[in-house]
C-alpha atoms as a PDB file:
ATOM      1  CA  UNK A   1       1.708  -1.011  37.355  1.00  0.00           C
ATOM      2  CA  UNK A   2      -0.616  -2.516  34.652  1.00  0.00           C
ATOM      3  CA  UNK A   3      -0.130  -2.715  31.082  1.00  0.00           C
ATOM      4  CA  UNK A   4      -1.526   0.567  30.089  1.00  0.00           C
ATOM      5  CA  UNK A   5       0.030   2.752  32.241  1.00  0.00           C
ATOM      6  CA  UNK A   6       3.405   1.165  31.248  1.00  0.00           C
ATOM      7  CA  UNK A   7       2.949   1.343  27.479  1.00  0.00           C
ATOM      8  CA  UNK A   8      -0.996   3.763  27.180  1.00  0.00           C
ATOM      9  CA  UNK A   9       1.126   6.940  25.712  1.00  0.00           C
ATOM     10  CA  UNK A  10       3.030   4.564  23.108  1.00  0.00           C
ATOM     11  CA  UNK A  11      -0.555   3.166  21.713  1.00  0.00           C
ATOM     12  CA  UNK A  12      -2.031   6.081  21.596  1.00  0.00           C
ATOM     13  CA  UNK A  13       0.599   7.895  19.795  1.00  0.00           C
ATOM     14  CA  UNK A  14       0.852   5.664  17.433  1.00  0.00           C
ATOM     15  CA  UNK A  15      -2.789   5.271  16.633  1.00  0.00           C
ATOM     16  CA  UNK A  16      -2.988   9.727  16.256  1.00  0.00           C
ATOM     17  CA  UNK A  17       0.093   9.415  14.226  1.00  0.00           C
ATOM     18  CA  UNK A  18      -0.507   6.422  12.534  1.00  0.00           C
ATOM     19  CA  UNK A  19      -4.408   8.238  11.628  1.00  0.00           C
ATOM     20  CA  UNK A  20      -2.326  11.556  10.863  1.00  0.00           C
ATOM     21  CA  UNK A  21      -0.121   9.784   8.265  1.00  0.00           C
ATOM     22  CA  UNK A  22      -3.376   8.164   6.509  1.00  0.00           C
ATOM     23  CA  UNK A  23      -4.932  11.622   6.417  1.00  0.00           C
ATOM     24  CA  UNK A  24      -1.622  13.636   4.612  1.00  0.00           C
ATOM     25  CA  UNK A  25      -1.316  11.181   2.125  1.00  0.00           C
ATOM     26  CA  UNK A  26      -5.495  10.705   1.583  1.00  0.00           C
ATOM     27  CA  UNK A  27      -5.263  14.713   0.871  1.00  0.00           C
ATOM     28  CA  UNK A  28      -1.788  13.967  -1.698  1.00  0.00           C
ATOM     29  CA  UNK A  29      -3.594  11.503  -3.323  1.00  0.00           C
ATOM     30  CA  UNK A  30      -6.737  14.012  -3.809  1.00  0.00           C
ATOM     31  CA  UNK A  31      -4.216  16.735  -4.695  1.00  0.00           C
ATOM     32  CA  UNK A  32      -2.002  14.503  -7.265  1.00  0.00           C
ATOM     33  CA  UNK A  33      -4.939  14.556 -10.271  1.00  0.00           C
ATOM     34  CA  UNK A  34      -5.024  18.092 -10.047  1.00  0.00           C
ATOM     35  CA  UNK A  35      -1.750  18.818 -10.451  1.00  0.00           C
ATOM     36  CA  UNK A  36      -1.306  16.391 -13.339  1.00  0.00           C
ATOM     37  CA  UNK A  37      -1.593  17.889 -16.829  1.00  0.00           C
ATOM     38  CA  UNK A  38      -3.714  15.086 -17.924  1.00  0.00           C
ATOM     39  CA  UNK A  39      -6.035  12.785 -17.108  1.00  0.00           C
ATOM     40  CA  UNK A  40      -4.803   9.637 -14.806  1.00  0.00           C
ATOM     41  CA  UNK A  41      -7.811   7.573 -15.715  1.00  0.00           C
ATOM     42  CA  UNK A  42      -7.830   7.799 -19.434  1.00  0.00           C
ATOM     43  CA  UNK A  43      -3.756   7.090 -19.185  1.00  0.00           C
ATOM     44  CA  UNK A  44      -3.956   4.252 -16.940  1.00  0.00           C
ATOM     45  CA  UNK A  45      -7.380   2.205 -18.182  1.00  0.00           C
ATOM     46  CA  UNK A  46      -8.157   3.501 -21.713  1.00  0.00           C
ATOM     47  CA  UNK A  47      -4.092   3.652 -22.982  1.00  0.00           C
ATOM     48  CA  UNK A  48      -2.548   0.745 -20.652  1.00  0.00           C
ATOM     49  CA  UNK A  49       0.225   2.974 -19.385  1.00  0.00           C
ATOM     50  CA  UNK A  50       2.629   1.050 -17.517  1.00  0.00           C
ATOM     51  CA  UNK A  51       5.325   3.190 -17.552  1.00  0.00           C
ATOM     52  CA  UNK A  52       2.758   6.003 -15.699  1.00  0.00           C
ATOM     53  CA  UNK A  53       1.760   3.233 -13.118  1.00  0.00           C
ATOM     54  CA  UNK A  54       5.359   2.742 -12.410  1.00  0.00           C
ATOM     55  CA  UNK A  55       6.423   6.231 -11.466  1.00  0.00           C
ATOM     56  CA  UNK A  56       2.388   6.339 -10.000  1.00  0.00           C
ATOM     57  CA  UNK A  57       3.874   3.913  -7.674  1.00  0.00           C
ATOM     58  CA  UNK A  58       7.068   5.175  -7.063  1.00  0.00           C
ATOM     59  CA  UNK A  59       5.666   8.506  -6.259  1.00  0.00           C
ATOM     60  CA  UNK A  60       3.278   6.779  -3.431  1.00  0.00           C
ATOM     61  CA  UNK A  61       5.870   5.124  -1.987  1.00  0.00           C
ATOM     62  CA  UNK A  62       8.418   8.389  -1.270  1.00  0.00           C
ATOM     63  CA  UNK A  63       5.267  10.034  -0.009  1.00  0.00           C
ATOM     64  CA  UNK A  64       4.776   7.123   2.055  1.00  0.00           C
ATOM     65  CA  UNK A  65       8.374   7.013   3.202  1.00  0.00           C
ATOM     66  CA  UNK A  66       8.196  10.747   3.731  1.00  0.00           C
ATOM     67  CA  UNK A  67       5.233  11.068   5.717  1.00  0.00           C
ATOM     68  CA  UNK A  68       6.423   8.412   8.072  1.00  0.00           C
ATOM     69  CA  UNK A  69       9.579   9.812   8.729  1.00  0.00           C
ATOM     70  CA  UNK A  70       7.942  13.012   9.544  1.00  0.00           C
ATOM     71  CA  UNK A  71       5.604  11.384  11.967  1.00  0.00           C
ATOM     72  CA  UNK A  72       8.543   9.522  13.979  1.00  0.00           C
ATOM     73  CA  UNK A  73      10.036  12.488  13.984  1.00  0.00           C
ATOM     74  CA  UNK A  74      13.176  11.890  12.336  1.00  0.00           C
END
């Protein structure tokens, strides 16, 4: 047996899932200005928010964490 038979389903699962994962959070991080009450570019650049780029971050990182654990199934 070659390569790809041995290990063709494991690549190409992870490259759907993998492109899956980058599409759900692409459409959360359209979604997440929306559902903000104000604006994340004023906040960010014009007011020098860190505290807002903090829980920015941590919110892209539990979506991160989630997504992937729903694509590995767990």
């Amino acid at each position: 047996m070659d390569w790809w038979q041995l290990h063709g389903h494991q690549v190409t699962s992870t490259v759907v899932f993998s492109v899956l994962g980058m599409v759900l959070f692409g459409i959360f991080f359209a979604i997440l200005p929306k559902l903000l009450p104000f604006s994340l570019k004023k906040e960010m650049e014009d007011d020098q928010n860190t505290a807002l780029g903090i829980v920015l971050g941590s919110i892209v990182i539990a979506m991160a964490i989630i997504i992937a654990a729903a694509v590995m199934g767990d």
